[in-house]
C-alpha atoms as a PDB file:
ATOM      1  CA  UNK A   1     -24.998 -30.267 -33.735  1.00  0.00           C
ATOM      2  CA  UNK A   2     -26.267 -26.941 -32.945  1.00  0.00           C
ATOM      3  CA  UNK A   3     -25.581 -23.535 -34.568  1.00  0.00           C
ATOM      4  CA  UNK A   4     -25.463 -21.105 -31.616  1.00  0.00           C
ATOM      5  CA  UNK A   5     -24.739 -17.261 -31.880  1.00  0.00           C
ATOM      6  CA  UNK A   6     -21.721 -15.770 -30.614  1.00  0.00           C
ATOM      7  CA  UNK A   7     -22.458 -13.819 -27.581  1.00  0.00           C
ATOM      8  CA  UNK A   8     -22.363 -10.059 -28.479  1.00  0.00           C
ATOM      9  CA  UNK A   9     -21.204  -7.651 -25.520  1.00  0.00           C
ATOM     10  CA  UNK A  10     -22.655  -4.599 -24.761  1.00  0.00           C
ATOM     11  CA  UNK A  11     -21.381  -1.180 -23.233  1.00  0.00           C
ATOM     12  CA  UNK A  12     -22.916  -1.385 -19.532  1.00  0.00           C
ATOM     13  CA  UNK A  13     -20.627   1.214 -17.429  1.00  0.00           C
ATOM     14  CA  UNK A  14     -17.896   2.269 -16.418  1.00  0.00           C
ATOM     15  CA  UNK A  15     -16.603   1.351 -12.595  1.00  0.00           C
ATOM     16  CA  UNK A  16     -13.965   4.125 -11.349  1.00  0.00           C
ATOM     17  CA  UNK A  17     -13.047   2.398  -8.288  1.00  0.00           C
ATOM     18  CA  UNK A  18     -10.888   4.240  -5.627  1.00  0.00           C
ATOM     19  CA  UNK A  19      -8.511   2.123  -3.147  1.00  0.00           C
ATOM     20  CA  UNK A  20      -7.123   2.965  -0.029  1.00  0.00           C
ATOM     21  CA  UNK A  21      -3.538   1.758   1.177  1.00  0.00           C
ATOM     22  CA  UNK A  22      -2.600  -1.891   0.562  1.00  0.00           C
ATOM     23  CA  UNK A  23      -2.062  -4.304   3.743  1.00  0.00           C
ATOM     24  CA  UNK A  24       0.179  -7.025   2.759  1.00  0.00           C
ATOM     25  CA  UNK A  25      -0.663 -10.494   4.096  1.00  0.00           C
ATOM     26  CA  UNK A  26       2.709 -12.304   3.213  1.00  0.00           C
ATOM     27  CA  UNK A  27       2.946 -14.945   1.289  1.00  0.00           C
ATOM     28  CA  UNK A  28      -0.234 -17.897   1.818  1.00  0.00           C
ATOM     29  CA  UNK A  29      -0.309 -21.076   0.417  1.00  0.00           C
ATOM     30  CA  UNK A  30      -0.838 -19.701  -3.340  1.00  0.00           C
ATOM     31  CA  UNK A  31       1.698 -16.490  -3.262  1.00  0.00           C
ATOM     32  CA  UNK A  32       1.675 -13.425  -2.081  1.00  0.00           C
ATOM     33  CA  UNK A  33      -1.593 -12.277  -0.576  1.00  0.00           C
ATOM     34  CA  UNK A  34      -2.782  -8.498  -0.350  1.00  0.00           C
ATOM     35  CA  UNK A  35      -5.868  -6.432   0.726  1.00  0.00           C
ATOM     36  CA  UNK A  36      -6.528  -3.534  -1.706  1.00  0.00           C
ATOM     37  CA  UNK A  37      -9.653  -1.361   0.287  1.00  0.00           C
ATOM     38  CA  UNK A  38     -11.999   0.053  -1.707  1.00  0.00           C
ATOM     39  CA  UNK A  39     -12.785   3.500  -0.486  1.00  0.00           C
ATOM     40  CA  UNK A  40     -15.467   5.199  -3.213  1.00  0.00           C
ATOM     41  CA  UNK A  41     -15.553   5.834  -6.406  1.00  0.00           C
ATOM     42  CA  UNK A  42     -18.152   6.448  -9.375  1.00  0.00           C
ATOM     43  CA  UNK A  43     -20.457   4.563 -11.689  1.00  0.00           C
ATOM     44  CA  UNK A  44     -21.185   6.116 -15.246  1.00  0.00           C
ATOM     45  CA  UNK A  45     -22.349   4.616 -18.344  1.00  0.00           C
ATOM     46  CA  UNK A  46     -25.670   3.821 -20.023  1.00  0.00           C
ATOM     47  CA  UNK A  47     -27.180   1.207 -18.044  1.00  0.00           C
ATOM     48  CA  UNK A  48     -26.055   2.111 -14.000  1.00  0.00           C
ATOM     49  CA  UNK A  49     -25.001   5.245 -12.694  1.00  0.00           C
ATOM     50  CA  UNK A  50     -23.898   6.263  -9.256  1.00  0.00           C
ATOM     51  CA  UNK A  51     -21.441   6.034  -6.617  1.00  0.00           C
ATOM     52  CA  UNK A  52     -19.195   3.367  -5.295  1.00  0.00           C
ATOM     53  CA  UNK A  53     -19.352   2.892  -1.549  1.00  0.00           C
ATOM     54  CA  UNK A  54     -16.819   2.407   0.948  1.00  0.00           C
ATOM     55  CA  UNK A  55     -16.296  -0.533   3.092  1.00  0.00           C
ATOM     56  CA  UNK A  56     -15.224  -3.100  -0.012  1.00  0.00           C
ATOM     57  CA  UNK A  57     -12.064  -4.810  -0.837  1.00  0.00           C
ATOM     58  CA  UNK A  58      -9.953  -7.026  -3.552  1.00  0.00           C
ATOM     59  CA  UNK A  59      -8.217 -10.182  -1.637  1.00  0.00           C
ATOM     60  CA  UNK A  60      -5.684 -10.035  -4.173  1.00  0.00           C
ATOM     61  CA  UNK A  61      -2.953 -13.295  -4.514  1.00  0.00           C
ATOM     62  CA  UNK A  62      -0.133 -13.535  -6.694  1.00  0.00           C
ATOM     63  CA  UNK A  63       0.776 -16.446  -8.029  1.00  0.00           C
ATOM     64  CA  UNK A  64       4.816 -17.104  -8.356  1.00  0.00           C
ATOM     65  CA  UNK A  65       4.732 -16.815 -12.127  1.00  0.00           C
ATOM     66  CA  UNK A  66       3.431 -13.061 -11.512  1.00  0.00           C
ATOM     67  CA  UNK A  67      -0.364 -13.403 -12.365  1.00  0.00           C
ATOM     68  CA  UNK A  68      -2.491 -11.438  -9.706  1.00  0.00           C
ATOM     69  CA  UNK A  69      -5.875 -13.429  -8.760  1.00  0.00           C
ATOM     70  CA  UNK A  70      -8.072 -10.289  -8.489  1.00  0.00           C
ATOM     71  CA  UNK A  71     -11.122 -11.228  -5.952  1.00  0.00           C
ATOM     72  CA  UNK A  72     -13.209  -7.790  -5.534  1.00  0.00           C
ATOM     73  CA  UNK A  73     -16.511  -7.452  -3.310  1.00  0.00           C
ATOM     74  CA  UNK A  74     -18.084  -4.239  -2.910  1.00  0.00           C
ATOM     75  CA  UNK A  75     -21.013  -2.280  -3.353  1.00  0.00           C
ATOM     76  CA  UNK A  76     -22.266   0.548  -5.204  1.00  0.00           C
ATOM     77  CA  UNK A  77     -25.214   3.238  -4.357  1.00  0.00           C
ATOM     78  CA  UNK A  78     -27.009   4.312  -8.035  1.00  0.00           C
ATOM     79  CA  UNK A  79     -28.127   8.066  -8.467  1.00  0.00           C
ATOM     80  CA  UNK A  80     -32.084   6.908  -7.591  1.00  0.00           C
ATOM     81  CA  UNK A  81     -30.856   4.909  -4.183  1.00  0.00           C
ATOM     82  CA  UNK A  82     -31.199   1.073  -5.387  1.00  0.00           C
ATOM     83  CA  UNK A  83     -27.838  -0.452  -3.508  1.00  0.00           C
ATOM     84  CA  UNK A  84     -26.080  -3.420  -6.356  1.00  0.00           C
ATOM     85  CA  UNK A  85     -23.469  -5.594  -4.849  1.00  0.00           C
ATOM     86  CA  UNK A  86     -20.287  -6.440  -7.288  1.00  0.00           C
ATOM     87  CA  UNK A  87     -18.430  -9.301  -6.906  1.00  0.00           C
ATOM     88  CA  UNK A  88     -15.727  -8.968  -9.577  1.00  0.00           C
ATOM     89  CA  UNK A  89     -12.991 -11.819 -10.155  1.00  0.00           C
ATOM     90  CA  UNK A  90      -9.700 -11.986 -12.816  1.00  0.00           C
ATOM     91  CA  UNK A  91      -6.601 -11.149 -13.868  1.00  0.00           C
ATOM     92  CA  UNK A  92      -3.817  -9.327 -14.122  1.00  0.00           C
ATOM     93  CA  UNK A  93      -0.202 -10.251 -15.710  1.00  0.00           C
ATOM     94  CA  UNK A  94       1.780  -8.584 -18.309  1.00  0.00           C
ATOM     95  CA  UNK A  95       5.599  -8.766 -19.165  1.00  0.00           C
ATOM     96  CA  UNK A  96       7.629  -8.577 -15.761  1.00  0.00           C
ATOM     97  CA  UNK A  97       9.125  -4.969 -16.058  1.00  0.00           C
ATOM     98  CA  UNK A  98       5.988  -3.585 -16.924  1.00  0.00           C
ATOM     99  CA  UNK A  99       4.335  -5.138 -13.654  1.00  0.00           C
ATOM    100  CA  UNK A 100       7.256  -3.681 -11.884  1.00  0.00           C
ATOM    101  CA  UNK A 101       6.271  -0.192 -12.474  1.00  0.00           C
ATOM    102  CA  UNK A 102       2.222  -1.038 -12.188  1.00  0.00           C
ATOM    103  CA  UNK A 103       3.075  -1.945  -8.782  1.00  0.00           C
ATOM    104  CA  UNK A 104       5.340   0.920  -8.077  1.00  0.00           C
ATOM    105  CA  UNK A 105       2.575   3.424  -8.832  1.00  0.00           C
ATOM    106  CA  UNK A 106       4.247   4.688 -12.069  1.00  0.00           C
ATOM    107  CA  UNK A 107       2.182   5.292 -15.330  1.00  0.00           C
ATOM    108  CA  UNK A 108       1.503   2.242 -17.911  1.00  0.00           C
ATOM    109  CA  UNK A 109      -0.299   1.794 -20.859  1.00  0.00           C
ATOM    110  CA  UNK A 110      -3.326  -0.229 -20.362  1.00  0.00           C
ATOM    111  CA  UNK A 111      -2.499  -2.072 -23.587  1.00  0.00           C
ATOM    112  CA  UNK A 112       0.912  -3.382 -22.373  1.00  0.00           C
ATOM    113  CA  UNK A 113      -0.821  -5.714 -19.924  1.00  0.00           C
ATOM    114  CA  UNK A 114      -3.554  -7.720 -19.397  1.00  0.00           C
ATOM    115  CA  UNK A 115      -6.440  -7.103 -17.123  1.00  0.00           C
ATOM    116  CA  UNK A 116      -9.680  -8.976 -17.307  1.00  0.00           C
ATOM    117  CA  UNK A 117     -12.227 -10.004 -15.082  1.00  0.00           C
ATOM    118  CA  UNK A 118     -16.211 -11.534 -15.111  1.00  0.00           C
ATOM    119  CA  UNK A 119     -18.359 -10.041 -12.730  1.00  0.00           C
ATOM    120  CA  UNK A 120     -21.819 -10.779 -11.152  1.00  0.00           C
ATOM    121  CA  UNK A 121     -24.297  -7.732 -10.236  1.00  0.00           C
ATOM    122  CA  UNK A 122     -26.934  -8.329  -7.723  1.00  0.00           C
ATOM    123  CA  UNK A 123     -29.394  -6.190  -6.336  1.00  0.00           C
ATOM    124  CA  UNK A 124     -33.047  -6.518  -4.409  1.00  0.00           C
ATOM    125  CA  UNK A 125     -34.101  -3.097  -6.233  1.00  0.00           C
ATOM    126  CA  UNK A 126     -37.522  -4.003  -8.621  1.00  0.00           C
ATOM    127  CA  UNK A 127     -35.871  -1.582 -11.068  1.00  0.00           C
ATOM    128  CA  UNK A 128     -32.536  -2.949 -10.878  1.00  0.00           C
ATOM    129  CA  UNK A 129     -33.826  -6.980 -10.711  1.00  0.00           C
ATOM    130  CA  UNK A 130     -32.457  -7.471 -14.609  1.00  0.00           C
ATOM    131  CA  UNK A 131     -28.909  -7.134 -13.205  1.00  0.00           C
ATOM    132  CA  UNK A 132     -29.811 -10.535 -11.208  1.00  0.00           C
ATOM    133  CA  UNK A 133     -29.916 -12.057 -14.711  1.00  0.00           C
ATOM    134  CA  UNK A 134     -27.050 -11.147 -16.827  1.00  0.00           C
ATOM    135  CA  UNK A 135     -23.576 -12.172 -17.410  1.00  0.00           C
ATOM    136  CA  UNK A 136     -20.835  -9.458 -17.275  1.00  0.00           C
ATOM    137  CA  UNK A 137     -17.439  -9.088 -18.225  1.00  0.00           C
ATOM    138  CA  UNK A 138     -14.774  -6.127 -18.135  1.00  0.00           C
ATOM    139  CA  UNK A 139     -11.520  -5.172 -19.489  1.00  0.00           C
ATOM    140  CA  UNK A 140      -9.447  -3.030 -16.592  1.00  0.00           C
ATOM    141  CA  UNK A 141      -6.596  -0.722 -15.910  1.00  0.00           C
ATOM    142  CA  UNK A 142      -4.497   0.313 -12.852  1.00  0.00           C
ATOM    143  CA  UNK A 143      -4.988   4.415 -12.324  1.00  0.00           C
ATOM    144  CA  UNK A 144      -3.107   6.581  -9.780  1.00  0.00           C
ATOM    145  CA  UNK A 145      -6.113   6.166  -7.364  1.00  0.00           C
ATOM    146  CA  UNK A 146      -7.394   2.364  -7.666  1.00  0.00           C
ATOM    147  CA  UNK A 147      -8.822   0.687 -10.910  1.00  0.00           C
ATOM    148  CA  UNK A 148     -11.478   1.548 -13.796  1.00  0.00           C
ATOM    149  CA  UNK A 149     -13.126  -1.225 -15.305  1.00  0.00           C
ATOM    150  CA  UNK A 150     -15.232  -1.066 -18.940  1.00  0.00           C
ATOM    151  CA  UNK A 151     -17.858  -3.462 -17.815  1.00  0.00           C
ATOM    152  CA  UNK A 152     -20.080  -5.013 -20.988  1.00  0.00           C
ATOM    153  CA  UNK A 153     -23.126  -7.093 -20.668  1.00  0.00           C
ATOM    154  CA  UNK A 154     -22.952 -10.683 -22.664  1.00  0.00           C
ATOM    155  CA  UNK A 155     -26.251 -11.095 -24.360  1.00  0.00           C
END
């Protein structure tokens, strides 16, 4: 068998994503379905930097044991113009109280719940093309206006 190295990640940016009001669906055929628009936001870190654009959302389904299927598509604008699509798809559960008050808008510590998510970058941009090419994951939390999401690169 084959010795192969553990994947390291690597700081990529940082996604402060901005949502608009919620439009509850009811419940579908795997629990309780909601829109979450995304209206803007910003892009920082030390491999993509720029703006979030409007016109996104997260088609967001809870399951009945309380885990939220988190299934965002949007795009983002970087400060030299290149346009990257995100397609980002997880998690988020935690103890029941604490999801009570995530939900309600009140303050939580990231740590007391779990948030995670793989995402896929994709952009027709020749100076942006490497995103076509890499695996991504993040680690998220719920802020007063929408989400931020520490996205790494796996390499």
């Amino acid at each position: 068998m084959l010795e192969l190295k553990v994947p390291g990640l690597h700081p990529f940016c940082t996604l402060e994503v901005e949502a608009g009001p919620v439009r509850t669906m009811g419940t579908g055929r795997l629990g309780q379905r909601r829109i979450v628009p995304i209206v803007g936001g910003m892009v920082s870190g030390p491999r993509l930097n720029g703006r979030i654009l409007s016109g996104g959302a997260d088609w967001m389904t809870t399951s009945h044991d309380g885990v939220a299927l988190m299934d965002a598509r949007y795009a983002l604008e970087t400060d030299d113009g290149a346009i990257v699509e995100v397609v980002d798809q997880g998690y988020r559960h935690g103890p029941e109280q604490v999801m009570k008050s995530l939900v309600a808008g009140e303050a939580v510590s990231p740590e007391s719940y779990y948030m995670r998510s793989t995402l896929r970058l994709e952009s027709g941009h020749a100076a942006y093309a490497f995103v076509n090419r890499l695996v991504f994951v993040g680690t998220g939390a719920k802020t007063p206006t929408g989400v931020q999401i520490a996205v790494y690169s796996v390499e």
